[in-house]
PDB file of N, CA and C in Angstrom:
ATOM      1  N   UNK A   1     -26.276  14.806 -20.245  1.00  0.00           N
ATOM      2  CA  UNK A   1     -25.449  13.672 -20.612  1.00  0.00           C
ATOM      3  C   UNK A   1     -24.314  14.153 -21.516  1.00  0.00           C
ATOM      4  N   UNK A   2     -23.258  13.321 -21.566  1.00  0.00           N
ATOM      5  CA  UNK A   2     -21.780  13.834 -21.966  1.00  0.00           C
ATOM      6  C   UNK A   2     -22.224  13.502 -23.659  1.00  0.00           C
ATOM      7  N   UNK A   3     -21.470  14.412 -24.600  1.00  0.00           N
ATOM      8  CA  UNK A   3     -21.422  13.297 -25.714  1.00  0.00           C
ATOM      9  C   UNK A   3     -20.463  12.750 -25.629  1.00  0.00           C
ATOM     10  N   UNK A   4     -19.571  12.415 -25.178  1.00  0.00           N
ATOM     11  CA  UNK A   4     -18.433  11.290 -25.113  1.00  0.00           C
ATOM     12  C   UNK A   4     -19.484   9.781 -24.095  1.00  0.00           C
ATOM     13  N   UNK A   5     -20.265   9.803 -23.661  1.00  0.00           N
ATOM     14  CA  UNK A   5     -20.656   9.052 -22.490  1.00  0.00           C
ATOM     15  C   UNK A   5     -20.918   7.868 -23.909  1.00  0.00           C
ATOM     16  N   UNK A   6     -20.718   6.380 -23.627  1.00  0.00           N
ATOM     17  CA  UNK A   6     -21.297   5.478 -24.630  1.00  0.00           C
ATOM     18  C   UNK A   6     -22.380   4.678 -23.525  1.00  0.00           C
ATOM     19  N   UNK A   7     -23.375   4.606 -23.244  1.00  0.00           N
ATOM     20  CA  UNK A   7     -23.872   3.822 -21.715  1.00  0.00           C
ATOM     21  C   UNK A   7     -24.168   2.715 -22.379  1.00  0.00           C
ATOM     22  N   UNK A   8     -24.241   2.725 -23.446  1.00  0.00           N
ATOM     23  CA  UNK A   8     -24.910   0.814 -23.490  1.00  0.00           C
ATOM     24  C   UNK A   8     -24.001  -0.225 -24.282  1.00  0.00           C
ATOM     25  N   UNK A   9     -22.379   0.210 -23.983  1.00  0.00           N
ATOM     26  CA  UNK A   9     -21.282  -0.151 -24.735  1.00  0.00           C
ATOM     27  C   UNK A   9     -20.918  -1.022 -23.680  1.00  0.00           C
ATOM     28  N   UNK A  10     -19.947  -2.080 -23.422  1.00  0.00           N
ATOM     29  CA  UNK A  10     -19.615  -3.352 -22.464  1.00  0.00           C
ATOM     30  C   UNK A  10     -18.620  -3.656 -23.548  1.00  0.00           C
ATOM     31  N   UNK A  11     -17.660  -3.716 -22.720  1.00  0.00           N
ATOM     32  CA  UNK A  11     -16.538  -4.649 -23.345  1.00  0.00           C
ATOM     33  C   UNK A  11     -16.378  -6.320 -23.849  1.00  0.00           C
ATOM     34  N   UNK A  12     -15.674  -6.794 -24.481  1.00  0.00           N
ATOM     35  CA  UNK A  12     -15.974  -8.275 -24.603  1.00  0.00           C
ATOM     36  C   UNK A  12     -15.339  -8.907 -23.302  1.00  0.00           C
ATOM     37  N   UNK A  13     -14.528  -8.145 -22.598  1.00  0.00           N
ATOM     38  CA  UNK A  13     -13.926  -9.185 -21.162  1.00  0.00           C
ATOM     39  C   UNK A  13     -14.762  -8.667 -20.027  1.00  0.00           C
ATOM     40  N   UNK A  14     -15.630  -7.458 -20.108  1.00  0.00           N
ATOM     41  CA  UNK A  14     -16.993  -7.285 -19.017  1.00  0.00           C
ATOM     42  C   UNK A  14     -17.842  -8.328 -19.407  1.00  0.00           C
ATOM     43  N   UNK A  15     -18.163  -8.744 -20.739  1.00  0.00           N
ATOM     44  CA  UNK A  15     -19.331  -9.736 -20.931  1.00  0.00           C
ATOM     45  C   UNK A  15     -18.898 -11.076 -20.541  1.00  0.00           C
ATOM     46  N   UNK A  16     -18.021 -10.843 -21.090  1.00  0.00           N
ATOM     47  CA  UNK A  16     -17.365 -12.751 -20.486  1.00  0.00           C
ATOM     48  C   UNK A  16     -17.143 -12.526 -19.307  1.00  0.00           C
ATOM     49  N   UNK A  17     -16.695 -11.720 -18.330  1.00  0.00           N
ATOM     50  CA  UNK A  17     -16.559 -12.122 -16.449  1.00  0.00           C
ATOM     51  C   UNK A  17     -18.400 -11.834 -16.220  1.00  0.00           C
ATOM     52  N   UNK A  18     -18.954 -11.459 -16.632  1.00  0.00           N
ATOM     53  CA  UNK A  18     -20.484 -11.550 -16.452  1.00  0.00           C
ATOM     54  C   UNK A  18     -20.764 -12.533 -16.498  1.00  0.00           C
ATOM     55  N   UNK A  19     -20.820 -13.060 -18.026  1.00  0.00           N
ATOM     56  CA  UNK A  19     -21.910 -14.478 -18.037  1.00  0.00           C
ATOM     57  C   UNK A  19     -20.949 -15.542 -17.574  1.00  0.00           C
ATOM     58  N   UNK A  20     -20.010 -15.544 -17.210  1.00  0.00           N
ATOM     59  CA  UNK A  20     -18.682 -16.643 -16.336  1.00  0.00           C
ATOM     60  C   UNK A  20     -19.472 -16.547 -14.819  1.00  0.00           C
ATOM     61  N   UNK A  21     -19.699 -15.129 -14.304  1.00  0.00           N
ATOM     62  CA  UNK A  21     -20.127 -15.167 -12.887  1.00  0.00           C
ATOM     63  C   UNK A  21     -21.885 -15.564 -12.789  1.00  0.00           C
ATOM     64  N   UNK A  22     -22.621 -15.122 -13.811  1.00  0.00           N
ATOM     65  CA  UNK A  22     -23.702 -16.297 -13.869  1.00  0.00           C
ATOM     66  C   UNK A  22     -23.932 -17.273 -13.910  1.00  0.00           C
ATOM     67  N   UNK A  23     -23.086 -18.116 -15.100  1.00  0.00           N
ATOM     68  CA  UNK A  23     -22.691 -19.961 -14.888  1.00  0.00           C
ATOM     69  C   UNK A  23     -22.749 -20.636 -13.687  1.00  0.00           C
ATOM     70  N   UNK A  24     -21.383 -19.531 -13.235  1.00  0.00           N
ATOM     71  CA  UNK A  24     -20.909 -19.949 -12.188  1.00  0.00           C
ATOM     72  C   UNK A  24     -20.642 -19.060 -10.753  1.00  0.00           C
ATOM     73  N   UNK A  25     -22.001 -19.506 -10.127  1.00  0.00           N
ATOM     74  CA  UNK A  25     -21.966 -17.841  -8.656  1.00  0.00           C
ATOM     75  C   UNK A  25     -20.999 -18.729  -7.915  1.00  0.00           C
ATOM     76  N   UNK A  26     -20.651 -19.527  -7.840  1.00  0.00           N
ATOM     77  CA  UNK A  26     -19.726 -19.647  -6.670  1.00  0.00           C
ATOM     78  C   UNK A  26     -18.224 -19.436  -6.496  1.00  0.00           C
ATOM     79  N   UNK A  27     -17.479 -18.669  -8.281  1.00  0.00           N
ATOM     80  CA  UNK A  27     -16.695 -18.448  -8.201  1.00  0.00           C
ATOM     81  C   UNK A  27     -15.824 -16.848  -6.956  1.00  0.00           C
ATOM     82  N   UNK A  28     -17.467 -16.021  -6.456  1.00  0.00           N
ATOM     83  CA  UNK A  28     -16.760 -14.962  -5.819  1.00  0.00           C
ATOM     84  C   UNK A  28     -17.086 -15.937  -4.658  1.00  0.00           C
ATOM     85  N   UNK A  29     -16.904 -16.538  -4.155  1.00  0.00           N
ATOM     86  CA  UNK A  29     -16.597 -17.813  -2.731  1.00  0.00           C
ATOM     87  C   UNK A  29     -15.310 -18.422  -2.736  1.00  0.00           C
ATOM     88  N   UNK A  30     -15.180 -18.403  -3.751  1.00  0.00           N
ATOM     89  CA  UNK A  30     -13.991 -18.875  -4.041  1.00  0.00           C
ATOM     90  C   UNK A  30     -12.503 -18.046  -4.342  1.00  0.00           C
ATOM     91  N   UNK A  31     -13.184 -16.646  -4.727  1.00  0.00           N
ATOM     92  CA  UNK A  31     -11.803 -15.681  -4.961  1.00  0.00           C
ATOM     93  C   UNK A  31     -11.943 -15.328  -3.972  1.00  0.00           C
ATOM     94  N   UNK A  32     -12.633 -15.200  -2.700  1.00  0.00           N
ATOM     95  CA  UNK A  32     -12.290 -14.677  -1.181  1.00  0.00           C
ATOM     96  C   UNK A  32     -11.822 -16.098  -0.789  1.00  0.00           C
ATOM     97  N   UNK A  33     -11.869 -17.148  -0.686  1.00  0.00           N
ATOM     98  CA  UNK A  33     -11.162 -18.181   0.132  1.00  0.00           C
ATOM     99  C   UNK A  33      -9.579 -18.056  -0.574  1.00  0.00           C
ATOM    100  N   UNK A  34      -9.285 -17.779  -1.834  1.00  0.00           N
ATOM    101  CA  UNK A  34      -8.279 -17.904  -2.324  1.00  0.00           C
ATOM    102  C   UNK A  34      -7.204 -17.059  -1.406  1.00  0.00           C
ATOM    103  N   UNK A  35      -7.892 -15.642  -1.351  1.00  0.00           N
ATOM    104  CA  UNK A  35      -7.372 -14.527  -1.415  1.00  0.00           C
ATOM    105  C   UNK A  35      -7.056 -14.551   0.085  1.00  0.00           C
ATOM    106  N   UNK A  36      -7.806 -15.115   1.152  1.00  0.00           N
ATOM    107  CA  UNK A  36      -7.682 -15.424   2.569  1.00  0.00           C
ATOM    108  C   UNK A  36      -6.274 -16.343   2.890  1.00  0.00           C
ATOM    109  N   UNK A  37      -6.039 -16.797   2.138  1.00  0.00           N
ATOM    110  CA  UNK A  37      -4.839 -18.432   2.263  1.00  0.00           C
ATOM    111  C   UNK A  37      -3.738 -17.016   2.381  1.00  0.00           C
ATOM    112  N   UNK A  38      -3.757 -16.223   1.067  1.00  0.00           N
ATOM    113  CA  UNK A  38      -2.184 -15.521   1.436  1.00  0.00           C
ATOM    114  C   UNK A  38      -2.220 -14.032   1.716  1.00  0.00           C
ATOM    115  N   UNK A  39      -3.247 -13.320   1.738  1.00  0.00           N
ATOM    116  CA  UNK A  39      -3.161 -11.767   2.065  1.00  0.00           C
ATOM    117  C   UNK A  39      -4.085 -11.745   3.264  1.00  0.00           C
ATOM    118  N   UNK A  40      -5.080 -12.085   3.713  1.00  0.00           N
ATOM    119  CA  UNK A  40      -5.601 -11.617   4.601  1.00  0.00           C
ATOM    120  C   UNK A  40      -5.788 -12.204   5.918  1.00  0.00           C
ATOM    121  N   UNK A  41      -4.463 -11.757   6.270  1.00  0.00           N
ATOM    122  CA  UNK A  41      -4.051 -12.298   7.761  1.00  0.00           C
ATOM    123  C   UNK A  41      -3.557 -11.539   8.623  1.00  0.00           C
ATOM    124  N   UNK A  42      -3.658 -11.356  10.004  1.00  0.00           N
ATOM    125  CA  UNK A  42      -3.276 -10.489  11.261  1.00  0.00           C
ATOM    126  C   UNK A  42      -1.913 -10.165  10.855  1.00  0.00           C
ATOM    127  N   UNK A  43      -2.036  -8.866  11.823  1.00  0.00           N
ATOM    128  CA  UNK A  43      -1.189  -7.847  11.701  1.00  0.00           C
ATOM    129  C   UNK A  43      -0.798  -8.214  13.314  1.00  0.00           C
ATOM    130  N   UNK A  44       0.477  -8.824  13.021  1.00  0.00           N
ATOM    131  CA  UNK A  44       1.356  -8.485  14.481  1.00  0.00           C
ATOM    132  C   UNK A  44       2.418  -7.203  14.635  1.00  0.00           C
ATOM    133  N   UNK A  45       2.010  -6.240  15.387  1.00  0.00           N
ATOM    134  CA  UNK A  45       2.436  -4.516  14.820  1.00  0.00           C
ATOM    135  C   UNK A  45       3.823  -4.979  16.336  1.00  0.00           C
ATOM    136  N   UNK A  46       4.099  -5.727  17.050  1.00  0.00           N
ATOM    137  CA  UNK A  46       5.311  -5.741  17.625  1.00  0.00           C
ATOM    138  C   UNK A  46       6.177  -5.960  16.941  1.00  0.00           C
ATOM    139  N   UNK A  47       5.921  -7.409  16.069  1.00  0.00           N
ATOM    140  CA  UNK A  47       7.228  -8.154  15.380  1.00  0.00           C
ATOM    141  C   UNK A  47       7.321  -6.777  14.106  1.00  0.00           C
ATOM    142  N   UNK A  48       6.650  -6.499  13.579  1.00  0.00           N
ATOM    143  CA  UNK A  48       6.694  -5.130  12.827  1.00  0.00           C
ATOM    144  C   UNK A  48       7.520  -3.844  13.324  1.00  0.00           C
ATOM    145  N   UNK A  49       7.179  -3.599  14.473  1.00  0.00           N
ATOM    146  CA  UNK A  49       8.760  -3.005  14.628  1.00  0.00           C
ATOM    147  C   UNK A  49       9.774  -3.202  15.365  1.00  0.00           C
ATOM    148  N   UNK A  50      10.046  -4.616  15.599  1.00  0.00           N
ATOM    149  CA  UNK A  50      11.225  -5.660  15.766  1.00  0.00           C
ATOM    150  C   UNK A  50      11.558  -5.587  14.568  1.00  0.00           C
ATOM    151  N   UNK A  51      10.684  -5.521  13.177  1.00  0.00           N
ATOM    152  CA  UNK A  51      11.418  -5.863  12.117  1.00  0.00           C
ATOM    153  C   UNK A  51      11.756  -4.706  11.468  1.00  0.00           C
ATOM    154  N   UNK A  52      10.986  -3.739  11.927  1.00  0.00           N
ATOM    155  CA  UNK A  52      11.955  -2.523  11.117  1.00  0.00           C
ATOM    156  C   UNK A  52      13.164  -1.673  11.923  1.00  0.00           C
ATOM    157  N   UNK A  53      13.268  -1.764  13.241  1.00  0.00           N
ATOM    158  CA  UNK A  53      14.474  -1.692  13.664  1.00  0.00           C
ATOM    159  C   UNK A  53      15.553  -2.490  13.488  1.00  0.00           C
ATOM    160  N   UNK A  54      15.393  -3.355  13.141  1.00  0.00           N
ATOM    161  CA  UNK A  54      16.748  -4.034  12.558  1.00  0.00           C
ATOM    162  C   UNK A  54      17.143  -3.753  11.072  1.00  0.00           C
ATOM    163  N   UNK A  55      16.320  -2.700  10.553  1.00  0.00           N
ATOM    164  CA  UNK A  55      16.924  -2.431   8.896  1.00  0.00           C
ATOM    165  C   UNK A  55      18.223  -1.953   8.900  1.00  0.00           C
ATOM    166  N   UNK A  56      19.136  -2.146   8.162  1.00  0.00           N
ATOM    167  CA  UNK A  56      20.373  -1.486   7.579  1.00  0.00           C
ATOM    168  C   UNK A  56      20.105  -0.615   6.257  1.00  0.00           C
ATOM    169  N   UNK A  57      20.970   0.731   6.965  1.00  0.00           N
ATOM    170  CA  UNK A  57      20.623   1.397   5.337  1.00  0.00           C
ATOM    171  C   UNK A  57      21.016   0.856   4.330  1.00  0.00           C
ATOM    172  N   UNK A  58      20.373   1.002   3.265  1.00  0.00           N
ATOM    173  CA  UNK A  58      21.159   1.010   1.878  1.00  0.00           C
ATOM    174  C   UNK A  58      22.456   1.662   1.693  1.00  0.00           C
ATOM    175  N   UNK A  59      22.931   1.024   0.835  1.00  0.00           N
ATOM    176  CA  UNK A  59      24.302   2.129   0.092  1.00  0.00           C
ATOM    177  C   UNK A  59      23.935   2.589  -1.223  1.00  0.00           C
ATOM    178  N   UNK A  60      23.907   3.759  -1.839  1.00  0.00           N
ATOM    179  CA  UNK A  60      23.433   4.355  -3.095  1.00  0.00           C
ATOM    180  C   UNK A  60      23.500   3.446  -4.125  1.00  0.00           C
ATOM    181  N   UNK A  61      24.247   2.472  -4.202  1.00  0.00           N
ATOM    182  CA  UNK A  61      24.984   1.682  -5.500  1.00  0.00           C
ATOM    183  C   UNK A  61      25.157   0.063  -4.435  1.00  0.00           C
ATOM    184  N   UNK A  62      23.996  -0.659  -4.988  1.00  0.00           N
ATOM    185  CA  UNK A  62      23.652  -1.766  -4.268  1.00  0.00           C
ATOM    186  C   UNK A  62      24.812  -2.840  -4.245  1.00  0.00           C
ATOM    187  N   UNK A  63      24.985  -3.109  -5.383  1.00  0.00           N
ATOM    188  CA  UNK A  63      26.475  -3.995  -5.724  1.00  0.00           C
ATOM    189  C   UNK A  63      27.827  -3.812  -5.258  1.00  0.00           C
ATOM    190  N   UNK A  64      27.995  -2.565  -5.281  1.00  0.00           N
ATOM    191  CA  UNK A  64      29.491  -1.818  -4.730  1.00  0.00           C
ATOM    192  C   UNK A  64      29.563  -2.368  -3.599  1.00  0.00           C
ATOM    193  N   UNK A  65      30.901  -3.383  -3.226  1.00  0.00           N
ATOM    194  CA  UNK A  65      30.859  -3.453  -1.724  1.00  0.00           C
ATOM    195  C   UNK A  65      31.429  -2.744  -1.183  1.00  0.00           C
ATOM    196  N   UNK A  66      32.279  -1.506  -1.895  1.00  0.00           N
ATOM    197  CA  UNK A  66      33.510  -0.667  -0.980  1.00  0.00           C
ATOM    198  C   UNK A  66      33.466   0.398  -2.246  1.00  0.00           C
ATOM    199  N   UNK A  67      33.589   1.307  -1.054  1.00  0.00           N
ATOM    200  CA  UNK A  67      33.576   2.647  -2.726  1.00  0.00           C
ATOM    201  C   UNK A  67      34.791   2.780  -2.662  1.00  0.00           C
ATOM    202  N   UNK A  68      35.146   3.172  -4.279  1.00  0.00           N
ATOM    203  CA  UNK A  68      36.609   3.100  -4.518  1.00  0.00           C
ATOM    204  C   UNK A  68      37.310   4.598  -4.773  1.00  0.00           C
ATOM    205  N   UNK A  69      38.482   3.841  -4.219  1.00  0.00           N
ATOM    206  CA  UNK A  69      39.112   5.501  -3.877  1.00  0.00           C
ATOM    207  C   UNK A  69      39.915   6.408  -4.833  1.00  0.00           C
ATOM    208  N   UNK A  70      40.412   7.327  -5.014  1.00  0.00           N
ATOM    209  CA  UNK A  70      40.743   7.674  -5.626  1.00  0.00           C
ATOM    210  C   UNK A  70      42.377   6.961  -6.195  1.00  0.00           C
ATOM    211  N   UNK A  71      42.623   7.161  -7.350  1.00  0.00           N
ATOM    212  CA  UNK A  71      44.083   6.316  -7.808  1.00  0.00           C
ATOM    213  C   UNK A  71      45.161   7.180  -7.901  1.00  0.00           C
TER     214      UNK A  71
END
């Protein structure tokens, strides 16, 4: 065992999402339904590269609409 190792140390925001997820078990039902509404949805890989063939490069200096010439 390390001496740096502390094993029976817990933070105060590990203890509170602990006894929060004991109260209450139905909150991990609820962070997967959440999480389903906006990230975990099909992958349409055509429109994906419909959409990356239509990129335009950047220009080094986003704002510049015309590089300026010499005076």
């Amino acid at each position: 065992m390390s001496i740096f190792a502390r094993p029976h140390y817990m933070s105060d925001a590990t203890l509170f999402l602990n006894q929060l997820k004991k109260e209450h078990p139905e909150l991990d039902a609820q962070q997967v339904a959440g999480r389903a509404l906006l990230w975990d949805k099909p992958v349409d890989r055509t429109l994906w590269q419909d959409f990356n063939a239509g990129e335009v490069e950047q220009q080094p200096y986003v704002y510049q609409t015309a590089p300026i010439k010499n005076l």
